[in-house]
N, C-alpha and C. Protein backbone atom coordinates (compact mmCIF):
# COMPACT_ATOMS: atom_id res chain seq x y z
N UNK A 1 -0.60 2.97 -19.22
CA UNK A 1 -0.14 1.66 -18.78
C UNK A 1 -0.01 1.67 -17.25
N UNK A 2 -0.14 0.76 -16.74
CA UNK A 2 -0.57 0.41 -15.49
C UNK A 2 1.08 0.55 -14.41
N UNK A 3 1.17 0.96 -13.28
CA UNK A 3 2.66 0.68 -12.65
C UNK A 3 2.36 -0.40 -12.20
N UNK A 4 3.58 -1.47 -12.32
CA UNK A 4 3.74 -2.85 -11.98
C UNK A 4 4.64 -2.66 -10.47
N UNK A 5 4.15 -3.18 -9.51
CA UNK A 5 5.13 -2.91 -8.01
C UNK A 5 5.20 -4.41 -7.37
N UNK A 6 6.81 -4.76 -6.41
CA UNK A 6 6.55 -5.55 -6.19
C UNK A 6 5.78 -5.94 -5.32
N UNK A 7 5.90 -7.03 -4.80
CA UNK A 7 5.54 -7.92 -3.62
C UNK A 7 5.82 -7.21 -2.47
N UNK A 8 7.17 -6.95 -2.52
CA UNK A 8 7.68 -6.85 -1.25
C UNK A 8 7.19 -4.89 -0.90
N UNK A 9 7.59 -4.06 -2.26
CA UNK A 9 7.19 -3.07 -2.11
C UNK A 9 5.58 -2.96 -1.21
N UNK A 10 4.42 -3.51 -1.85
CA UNK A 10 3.27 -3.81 -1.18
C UNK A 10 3.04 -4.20 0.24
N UNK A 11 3.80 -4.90 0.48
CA UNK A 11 3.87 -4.86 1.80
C UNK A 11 4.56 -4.21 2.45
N UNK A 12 5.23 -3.48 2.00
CA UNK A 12 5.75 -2.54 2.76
C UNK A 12 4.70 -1.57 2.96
N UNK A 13 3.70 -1.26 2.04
CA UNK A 13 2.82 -0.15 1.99
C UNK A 13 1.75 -0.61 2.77
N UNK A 14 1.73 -2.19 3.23
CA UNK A 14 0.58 -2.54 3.85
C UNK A 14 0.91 -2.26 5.07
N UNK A 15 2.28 -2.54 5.85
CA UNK A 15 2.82 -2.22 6.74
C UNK A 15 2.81 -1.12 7.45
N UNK A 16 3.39 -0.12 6.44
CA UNK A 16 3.02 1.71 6.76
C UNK A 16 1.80 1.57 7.32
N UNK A 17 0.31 1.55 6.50
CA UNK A 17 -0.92 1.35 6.99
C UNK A 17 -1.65 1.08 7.87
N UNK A 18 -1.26 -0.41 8.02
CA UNK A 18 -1.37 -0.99 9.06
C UNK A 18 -0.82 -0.70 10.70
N UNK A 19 0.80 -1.21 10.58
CA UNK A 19 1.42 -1.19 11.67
C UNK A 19 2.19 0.07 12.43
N UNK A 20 1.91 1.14 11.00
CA UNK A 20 2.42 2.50 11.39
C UNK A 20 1.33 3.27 11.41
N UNK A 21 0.21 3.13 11.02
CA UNK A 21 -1.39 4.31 10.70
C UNK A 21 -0.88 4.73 10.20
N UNK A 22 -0.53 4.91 9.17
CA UNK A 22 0.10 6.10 8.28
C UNK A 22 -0.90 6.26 7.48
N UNK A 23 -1.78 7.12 7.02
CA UNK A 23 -3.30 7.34 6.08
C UNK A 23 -2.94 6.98 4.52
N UNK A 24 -3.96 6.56 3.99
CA UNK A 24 -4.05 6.35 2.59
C UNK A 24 -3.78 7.55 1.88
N UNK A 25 -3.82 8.50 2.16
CA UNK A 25 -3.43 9.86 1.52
C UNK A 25 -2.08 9.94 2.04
N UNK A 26 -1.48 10.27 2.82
CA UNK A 26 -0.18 10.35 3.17
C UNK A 26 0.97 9.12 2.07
N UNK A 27 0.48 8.34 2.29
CA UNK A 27 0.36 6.85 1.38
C UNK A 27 1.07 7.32 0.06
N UNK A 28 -0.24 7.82 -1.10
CA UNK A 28 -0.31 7.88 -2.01
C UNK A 28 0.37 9.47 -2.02
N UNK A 29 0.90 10.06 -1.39
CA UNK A 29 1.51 11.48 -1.51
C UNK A 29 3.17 11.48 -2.14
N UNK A 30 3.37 10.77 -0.62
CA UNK A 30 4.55 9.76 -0.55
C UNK A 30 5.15 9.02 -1.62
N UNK A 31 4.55 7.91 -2.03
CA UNK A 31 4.77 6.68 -2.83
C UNK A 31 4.46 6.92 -4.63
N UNK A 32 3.16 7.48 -4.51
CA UNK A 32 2.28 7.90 -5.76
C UNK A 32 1.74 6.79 -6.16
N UNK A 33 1.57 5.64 -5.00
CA UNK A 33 0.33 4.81 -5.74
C UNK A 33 -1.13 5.30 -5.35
N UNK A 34 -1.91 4.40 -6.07
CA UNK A 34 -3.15 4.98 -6.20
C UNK A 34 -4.10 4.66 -5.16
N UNK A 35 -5.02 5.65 -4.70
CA UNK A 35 -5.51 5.15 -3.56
C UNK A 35 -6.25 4.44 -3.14
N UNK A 36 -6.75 3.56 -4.44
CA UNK A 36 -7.40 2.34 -4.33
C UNK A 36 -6.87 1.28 -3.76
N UNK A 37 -5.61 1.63 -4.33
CA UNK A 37 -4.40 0.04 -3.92
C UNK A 37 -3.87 0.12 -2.94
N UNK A 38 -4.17 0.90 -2.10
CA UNK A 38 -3.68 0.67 -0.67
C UNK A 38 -4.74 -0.55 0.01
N UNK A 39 -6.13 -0.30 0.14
CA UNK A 39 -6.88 -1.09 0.91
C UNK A 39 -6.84 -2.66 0.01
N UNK A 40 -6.74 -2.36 -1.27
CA UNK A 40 -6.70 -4.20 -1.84
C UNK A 40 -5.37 -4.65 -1.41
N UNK A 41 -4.34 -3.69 -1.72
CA UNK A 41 -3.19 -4.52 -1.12
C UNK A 41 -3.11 -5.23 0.36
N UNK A 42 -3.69 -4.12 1.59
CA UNK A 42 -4.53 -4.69 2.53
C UNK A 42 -5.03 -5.63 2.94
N UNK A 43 -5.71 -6.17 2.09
CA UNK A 43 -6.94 -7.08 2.07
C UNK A 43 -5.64 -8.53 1.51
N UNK A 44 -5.12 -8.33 0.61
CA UNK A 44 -4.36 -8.90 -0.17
C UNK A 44 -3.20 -9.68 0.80
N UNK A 45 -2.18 -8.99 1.14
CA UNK A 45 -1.10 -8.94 1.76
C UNK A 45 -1.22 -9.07 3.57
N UNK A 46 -2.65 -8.36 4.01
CA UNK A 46 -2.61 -8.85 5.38
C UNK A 46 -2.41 -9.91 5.96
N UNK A 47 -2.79 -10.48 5.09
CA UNK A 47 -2.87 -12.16 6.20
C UNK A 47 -2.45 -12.76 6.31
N UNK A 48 -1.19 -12.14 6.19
CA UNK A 48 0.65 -13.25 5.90
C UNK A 48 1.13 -12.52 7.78
């Protein structure tokens, strides 16, 4: 079954990414999401 995360969590992870460089591996080390869902959340959540 799939982990359900919120909104706000996600952007927080887009944030790290983004506004901190923090790497998609560091990311998913950290957090334990998957490292696909960093760049859709990305894509997703950036443009707010």
């Amino acid at each position: 079954m799939p982990q359900i995360y919120t909104p706000e969590f996600k952007k927080k992870i887009v944030r790290l990414h983004e506004e901190e460089d923090c790497t998609c591996k560091s990311i998913t080390a950290e957090y334990g999401v998957s490292r696909a869902s960093v760049p859709k959340w990305c894509s997703e959540f950036g443009k707010e």
